[in-house]
Protein backbone atom coordinates (compact mmCIF):
# COMPACT_ATOMS: atom_id res chain seq x y z
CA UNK A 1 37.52 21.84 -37.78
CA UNK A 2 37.11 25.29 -39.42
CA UNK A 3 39.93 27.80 -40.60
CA UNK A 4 39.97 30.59 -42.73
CA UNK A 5 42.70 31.97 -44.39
CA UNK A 6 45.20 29.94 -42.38
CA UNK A 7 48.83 29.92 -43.10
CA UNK A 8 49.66 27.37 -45.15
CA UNK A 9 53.05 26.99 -43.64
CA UNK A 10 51.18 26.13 -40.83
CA UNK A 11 49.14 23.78 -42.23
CA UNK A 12 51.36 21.83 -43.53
CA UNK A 13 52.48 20.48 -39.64
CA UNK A 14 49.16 19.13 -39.75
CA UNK A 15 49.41 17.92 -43.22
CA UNK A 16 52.77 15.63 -42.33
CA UNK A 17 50.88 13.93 -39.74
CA UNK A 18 48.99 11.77 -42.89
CA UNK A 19 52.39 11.55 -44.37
CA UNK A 20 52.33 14.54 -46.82
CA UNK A 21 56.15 16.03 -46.61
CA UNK A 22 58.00 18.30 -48.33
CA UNK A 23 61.75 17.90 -48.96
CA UNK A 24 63.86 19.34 -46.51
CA UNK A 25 64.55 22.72 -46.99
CA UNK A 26 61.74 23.95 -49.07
CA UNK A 27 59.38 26.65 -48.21
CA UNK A 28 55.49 26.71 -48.84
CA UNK A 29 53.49 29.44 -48.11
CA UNK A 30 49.66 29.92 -49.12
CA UNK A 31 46.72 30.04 -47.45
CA UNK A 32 44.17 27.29 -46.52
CA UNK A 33 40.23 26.97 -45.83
CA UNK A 34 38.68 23.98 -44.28
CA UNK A 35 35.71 23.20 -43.32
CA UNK A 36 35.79 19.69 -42.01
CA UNK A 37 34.81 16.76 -39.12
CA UNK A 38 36.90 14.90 -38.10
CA UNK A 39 35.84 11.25 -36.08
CA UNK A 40 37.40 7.81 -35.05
CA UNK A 41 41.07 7.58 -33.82
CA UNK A 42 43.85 9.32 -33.90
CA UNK A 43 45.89 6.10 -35.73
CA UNK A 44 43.23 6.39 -38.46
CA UNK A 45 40.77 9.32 -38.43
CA UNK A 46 37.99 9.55 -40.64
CA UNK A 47 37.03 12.99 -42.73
CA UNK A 48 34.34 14.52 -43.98
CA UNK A 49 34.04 18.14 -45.77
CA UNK A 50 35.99 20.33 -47.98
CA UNK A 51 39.41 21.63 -48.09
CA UNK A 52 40.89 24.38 -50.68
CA UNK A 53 44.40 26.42 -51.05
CA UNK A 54 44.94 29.25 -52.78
CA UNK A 55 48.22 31.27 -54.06
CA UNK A 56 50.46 28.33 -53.16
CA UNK A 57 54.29 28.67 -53.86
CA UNK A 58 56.91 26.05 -53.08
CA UNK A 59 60.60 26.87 -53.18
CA UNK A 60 63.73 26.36 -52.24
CA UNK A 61 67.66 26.36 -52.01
CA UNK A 62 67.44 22.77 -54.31
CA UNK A 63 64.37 23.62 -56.67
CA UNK A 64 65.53 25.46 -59.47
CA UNK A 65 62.41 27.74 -59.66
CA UNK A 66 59.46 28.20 -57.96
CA UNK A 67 56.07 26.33 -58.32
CA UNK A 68 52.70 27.86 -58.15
CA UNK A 69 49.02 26.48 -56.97
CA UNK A 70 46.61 29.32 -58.12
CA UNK A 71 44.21 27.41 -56.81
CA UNK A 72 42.39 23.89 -55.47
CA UNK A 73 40.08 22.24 -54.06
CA UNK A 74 39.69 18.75 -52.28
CA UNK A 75 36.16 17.04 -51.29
CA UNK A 76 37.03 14.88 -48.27
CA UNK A 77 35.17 11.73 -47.31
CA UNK A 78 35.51 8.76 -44.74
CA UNK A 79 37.13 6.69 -47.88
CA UNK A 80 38.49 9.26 -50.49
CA UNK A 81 40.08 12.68 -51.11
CA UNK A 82 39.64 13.97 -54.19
CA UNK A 83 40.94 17.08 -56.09
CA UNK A 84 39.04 19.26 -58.80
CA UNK A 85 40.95 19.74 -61.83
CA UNK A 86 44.06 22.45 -60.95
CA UNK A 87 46.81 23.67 -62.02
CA UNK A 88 50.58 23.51 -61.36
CA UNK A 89 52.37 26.53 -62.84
CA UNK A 90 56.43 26.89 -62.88
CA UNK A 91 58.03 29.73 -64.59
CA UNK A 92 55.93 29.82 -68.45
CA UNK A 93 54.91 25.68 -68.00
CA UNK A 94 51.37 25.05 -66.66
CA UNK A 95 50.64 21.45 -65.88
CA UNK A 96 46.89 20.42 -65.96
CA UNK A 97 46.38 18.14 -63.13
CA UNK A 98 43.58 15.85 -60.81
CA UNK A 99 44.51 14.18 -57.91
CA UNK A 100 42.41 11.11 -55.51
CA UNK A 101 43.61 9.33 -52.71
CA UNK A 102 40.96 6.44 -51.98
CA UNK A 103 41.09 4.65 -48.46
CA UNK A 104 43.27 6.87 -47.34
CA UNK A 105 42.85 5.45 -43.51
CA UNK A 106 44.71 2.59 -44.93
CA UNK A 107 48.08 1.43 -44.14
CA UNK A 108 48.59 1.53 -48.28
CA UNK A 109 46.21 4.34 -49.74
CA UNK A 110 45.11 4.12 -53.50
CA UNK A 111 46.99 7.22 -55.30
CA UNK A 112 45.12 8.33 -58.35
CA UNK A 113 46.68 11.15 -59.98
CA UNK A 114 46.66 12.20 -63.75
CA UNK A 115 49.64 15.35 -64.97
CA UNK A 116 49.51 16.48 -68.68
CA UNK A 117 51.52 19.21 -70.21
CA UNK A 118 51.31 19.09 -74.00
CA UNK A 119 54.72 21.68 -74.32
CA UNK A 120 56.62 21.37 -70.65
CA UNK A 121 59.74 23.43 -70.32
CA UNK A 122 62.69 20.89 -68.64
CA UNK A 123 63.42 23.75 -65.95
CA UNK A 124 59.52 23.33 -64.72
CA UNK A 125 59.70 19.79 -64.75
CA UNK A 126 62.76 19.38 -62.64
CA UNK A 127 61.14 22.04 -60.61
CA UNK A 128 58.27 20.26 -59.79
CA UNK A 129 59.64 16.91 -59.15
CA UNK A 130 61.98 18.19 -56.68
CA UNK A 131 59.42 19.89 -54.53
CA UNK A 132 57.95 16.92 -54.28
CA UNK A 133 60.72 15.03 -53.16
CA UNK A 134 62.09 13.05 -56.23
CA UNK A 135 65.79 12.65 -56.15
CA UNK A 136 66.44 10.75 -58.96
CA UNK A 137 67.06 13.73 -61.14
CA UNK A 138 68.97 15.54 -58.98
CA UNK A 139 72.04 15.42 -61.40
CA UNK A 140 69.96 16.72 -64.74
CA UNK A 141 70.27 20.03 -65.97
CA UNK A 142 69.50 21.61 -69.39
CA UNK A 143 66.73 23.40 -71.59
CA UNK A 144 63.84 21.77 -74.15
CA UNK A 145 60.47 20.55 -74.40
CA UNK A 146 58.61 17.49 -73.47
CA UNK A 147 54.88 16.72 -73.98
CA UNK A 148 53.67 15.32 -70.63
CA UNK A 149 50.91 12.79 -70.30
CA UNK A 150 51.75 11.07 -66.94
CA UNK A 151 49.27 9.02 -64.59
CA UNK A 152 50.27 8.06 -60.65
CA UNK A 153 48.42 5.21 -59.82
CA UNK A 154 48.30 2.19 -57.49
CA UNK A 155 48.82 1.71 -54.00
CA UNK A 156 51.47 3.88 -52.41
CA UNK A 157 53.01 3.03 -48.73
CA UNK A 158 53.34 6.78 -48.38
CA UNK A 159 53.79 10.09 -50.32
CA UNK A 160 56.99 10.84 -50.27
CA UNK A 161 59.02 11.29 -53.84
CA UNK A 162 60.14 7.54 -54.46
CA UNK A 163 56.58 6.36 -52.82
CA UNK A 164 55.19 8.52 -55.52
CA UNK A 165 57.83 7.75 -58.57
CA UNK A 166 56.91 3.96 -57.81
CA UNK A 167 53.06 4.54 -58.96
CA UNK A 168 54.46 6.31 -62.27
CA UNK A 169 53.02 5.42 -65.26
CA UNK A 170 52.84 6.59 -68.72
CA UNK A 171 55.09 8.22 -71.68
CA UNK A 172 55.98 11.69 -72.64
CA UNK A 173 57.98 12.51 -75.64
CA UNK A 174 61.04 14.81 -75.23
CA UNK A 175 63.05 17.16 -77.34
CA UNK A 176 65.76 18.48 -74.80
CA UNK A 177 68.78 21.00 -75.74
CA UNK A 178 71.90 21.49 -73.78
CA UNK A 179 71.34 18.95 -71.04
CA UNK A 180 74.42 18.29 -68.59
CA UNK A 181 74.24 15.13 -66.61
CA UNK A 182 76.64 14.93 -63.23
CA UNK A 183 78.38 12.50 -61.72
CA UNK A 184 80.30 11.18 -64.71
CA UNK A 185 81.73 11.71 -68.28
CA UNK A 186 79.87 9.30 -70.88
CA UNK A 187 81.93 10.45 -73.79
CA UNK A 188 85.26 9.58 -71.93
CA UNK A 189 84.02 6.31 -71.39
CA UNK A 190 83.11 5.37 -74.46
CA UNK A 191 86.44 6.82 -75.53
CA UNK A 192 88.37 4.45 -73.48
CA UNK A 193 86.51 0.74 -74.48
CA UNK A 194 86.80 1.70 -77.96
CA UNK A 195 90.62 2.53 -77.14
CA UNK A 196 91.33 6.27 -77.95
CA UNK A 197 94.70 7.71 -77.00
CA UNK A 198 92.73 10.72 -75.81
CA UNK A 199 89.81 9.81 -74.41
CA UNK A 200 87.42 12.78 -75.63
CA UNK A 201 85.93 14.91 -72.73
CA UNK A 202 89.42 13.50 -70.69
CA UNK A 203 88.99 15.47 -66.76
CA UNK A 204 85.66 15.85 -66.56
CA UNK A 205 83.25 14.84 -64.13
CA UNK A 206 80.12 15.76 -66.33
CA UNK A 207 78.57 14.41 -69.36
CA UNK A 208 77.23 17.55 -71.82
CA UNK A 209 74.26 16.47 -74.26
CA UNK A 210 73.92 19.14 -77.54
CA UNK A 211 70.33 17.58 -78.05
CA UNK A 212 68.04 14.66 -77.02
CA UNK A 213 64.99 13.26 -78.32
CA UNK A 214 62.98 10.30 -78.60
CA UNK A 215 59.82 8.70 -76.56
CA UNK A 216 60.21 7.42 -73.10
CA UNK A 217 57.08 5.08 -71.46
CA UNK A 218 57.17 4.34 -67.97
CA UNK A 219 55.57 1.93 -66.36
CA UNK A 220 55.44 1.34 -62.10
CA UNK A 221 58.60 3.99 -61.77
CA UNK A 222 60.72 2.42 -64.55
CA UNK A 223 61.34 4.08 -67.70
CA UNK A 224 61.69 2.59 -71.25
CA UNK A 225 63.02 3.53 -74.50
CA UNK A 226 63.53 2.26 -78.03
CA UNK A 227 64.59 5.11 -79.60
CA UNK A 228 66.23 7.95 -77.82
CA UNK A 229 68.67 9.75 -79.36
CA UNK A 230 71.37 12.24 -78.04
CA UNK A 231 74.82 14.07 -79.22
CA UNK A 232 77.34 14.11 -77.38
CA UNK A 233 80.95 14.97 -77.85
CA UNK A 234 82.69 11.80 -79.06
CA UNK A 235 79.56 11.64 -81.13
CA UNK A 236 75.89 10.74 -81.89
CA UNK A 237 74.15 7.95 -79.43
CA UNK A 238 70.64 6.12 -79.83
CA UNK A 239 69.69 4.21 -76.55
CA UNK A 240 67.34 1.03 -76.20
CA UNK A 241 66.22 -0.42 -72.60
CA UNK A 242 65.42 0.76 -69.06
CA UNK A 243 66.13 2.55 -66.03
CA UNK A 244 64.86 2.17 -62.75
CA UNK A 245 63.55 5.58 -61.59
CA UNK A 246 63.42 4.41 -57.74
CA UNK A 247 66.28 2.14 -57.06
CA UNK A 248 68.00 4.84 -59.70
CA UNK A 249 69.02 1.50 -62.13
CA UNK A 250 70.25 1.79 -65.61
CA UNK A 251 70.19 -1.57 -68.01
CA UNK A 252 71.11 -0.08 -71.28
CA UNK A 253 72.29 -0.62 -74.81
CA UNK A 254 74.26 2.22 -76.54
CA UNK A 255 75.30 2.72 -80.16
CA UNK A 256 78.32 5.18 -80.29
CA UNK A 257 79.06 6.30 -83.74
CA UNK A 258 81.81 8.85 -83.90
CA UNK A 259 82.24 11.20 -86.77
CA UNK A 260 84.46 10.92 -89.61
CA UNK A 261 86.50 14.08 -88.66
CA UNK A 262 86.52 13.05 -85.01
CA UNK A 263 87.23 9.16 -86.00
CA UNK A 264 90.47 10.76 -87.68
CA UNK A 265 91.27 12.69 -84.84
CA UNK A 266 91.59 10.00 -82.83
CA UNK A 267 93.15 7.35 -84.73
CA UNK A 268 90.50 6.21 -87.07
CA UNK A 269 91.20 2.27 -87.42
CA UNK A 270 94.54 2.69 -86.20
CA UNK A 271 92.46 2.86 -82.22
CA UNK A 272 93.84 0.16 -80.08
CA UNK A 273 90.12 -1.05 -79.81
CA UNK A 274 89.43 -1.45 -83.84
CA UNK A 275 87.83 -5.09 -84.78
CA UNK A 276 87.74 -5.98 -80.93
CA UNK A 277 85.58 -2.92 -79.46
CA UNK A 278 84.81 -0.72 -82.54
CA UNK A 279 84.17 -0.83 -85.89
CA UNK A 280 84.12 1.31 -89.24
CA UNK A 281 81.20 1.36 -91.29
CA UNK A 282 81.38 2.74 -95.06
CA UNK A 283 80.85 6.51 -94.23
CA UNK A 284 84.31 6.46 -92.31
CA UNK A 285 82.62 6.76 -88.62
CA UNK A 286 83.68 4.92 -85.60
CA UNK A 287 80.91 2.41 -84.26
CA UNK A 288 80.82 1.88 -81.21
CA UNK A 289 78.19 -0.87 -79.04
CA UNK A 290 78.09 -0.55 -75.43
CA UNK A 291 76.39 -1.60 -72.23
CA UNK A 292 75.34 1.16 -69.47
CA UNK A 293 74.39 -0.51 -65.80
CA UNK A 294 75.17 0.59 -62.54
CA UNK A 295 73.40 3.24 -61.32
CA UNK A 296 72.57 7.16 -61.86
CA UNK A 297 75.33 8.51 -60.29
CA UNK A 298 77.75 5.40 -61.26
CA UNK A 299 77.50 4.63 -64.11
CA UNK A 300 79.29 1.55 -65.74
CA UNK A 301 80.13 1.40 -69.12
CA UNK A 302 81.76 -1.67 -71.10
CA UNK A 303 81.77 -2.94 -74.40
CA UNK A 304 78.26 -5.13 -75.50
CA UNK A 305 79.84 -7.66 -76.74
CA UNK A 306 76.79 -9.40 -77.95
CA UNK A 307 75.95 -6.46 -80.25
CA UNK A 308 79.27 -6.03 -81.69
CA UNK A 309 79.34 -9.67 -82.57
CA UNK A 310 76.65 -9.52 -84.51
CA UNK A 311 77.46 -5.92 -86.48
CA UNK A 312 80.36 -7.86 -87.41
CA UNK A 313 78.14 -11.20 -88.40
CA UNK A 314 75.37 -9.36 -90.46
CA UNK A 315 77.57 -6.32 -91.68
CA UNK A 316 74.75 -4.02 -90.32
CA UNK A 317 76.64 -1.04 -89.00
CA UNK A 318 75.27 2.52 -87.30
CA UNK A 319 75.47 5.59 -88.89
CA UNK A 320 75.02 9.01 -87.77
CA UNK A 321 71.98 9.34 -89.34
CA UNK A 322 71.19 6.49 -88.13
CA UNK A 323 73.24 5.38 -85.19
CA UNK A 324 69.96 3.02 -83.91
CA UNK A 325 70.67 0.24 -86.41
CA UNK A 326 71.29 -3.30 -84.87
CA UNK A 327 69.10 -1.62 -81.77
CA UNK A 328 65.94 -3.02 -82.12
CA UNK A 329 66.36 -6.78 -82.29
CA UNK A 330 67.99 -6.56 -78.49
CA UNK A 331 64.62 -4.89 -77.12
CA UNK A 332 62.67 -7.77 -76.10
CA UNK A 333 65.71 -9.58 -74.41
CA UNK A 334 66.75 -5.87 -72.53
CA UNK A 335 63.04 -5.41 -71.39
CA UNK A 336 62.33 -8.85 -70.09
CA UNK A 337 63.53 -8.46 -66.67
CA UNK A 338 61.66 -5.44 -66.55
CA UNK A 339 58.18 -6.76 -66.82
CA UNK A 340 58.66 -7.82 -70.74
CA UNK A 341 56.89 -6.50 -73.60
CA UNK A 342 57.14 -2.66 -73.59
CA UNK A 343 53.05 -1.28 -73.66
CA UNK A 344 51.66 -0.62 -76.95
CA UNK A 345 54.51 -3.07 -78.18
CA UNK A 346 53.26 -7.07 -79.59
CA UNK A 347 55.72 -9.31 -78.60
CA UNK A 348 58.77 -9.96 -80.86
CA UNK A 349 58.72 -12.36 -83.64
CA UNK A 350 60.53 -15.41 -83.41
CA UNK A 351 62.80 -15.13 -85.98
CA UNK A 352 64.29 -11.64 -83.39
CA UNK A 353 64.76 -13.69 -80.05
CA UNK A 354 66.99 -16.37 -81.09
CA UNK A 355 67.51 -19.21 -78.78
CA UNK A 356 70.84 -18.63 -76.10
CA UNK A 357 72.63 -21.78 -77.64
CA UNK A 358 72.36 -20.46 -81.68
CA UNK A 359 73.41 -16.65 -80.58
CA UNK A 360 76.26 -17.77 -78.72
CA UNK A 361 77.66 -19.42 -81.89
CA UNK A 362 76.96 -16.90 -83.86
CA UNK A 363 78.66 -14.22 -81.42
CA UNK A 364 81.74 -16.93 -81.35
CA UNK A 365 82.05 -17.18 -85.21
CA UNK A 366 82.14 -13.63 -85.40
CA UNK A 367 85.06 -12.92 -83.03
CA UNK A 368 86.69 -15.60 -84.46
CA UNK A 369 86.64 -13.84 -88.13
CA UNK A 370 84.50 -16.69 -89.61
CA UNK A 371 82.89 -16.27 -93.89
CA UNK A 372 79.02 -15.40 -92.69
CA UNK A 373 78.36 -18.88 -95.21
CA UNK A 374 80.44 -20.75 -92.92
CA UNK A 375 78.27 -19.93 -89.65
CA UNK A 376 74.69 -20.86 -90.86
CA UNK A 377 73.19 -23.77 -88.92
CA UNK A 378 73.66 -26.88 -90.62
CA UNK A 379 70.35 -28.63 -91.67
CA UNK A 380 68.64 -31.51 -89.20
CA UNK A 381 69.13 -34.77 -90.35
């Protein structure tokens, strides 16, 4: 099978038949050479030769802007397919990239694919994701930087976006300005478990994000953090735990800590939710612990109980400058249905995952207003 110069538009008929599919509605145009033989059956031909596109462009009515393939090339054999080193360009981002897919005749090909960035403009990332086919940041929108260091890998039942997402692994730090998030209003609900009369953000159906940073690893499609932090309007949020970038999954722990001007706004300690959902700490602020699950689009957010027993126990309150304190301890417990100890992480100390029994008396003494000398263990006889 030779061609030159064919349409890539074209081509890419002949590319779905091995599973290779673009989201619906995007365009691709480019042109394609091959030069290569095809034998064995039609259920699972074999390949042999060489394979190369040139001026590629992928766009469409969902992809913010468009994304570029100067050039690439793909050695073909019975087994593998393997890339040369190319580039993905999308507005001022370029992201350096290699791509294999080893016994690809298989029923579950071996996806090898490696994407770094070192300064990645959001815009381009979204971009690029969605051409592909990943919907689980469909709802993100916003500006900022994010070093990209990203590796696909392990075997995919096709390669389509959530096929894909599943073989993600890796970390990429991010610095993000001006994000907006759809589907729901985070400071609202916040506002209402700690009990404001006017739940901040009240009406909308959108949750606005000044600035965001922090270090997120994934690892098999599911992303972890210990210590994102974002602004929003009630106030300044760090995040610990996960979220499920396939099944679109959040299991998270959020410290809320709302601004002294703010905190008198809306009713400082006179909130309906002071001492049972929020507490002050000595620079005035509102804290505020609470769980995020559901998913992506629905988001559920109640009070974490656990955590605000134990700011009460210890005394160890959030600040703005500071608004991950208490945070860390709950890692290793968030994480463990999630494959356990994050990567590059030792597992916890003892002393930080205390037995279920001992941290349910300690959560109960604190609700109940117990002296912090009255709730140590008693010695063993």
């Amino acid at each position: 099978m030779k061609a030159d110069n064919l349409s890539l538009a074209e081509a890419s008929r002949l590319a779905s038949a091995f599973g290779v599919v673009f989201s619906p509605g995007t365009t691709v145009t480019g042109r394609v050479n091959t030069n290569i033989h095809v034998s064995g059956t039609a259920d699972s031909p074999a390949l042999n030769g060489n394979l190369s596109a040139a001026d590629v462009q992928i766009s469409g009515k969902d992809i913010p802007q468009p994304v570029g393939i100067k050039a690439v090339n793909f050695t073909v054999t019975p087994t593998d397919i393997h890339s040369d080193t190319f580039n993905i360009t999308s507005g001022p981002t370029t992201v350096k990239s290699t791509v294999a897919l080893k016994q690809y005749t298989s029923k579950t090909p071996n996806l090898d694919a490696h994407l770094e960035a070192p300064k990645a403009e959001l815009p381009a990332i979204l971009a690029i994701a969605k051409a592909y086919g990943v919907k689980s940041l469909d709802g993100v929108k916003g500006s900022g930087l994010l070093e990209l260091d990203m590796r696909l890998s392990g075997p995919v039942q096709s390669l389509d976006g959530n096929a894909i997402m599943r073989a993600l692994n890796g970390e990429s730090a991010i610095n993000f300005n001006n994000l907006r998030l759809s589907g729901t209003n985070l400071s609202q609900e916040i506002s209402k478990v700690a009990g404001f009369l006017k739940p901040t953000g009240s009406g909308q159906s959108f949750t606005d994000i000044s600035v965001m940073t922090g270090k997120i690893i994934v690892k098999n499609g599911i992303a972890q953090t210990t210590d994102l932090k974002a602004g929003l309007d009630v106030g300044t949020i760090a995040v610990t735990g996960s979220a499920d970038l396939v099944e679109q999954v959040l299991n998270l722990h959020v410290n809320a800590v709302v601004a002294q001007k703010v905190s008198g706004q809306v009713g400082g300690t006179g909130i309906r939710g002071f001492m049972k959902t929020a507490l002050a700490n000595n620079e005035g602020e509102l804290v505020i612990p609470v769980l995020i699950t559901g998913t992506f689009l629905q988001p559920k957010v109640t009070p974490d109980v656990q955590s605000f027993g134990r700011m009460k126990l210890k005394g160890l309150l959030p600040t703005s400058s500071n608004p991950g304190a208490g945070l860390s301890g709950l890692v290793g417990n968030l994480l463990a249905g999630k494959g356990g100890t994050q990567p590059g992480q030792t597992q916890a100390k003892p002393e930080q995952q205390k037995p279920a029994p001992n941290a349910l008396q300690q959560l109960l003494e604190a609700l109940s207003e117990k002296k912090q000398q009255d709730s140590q263990p008693k010695p063993k006889k």
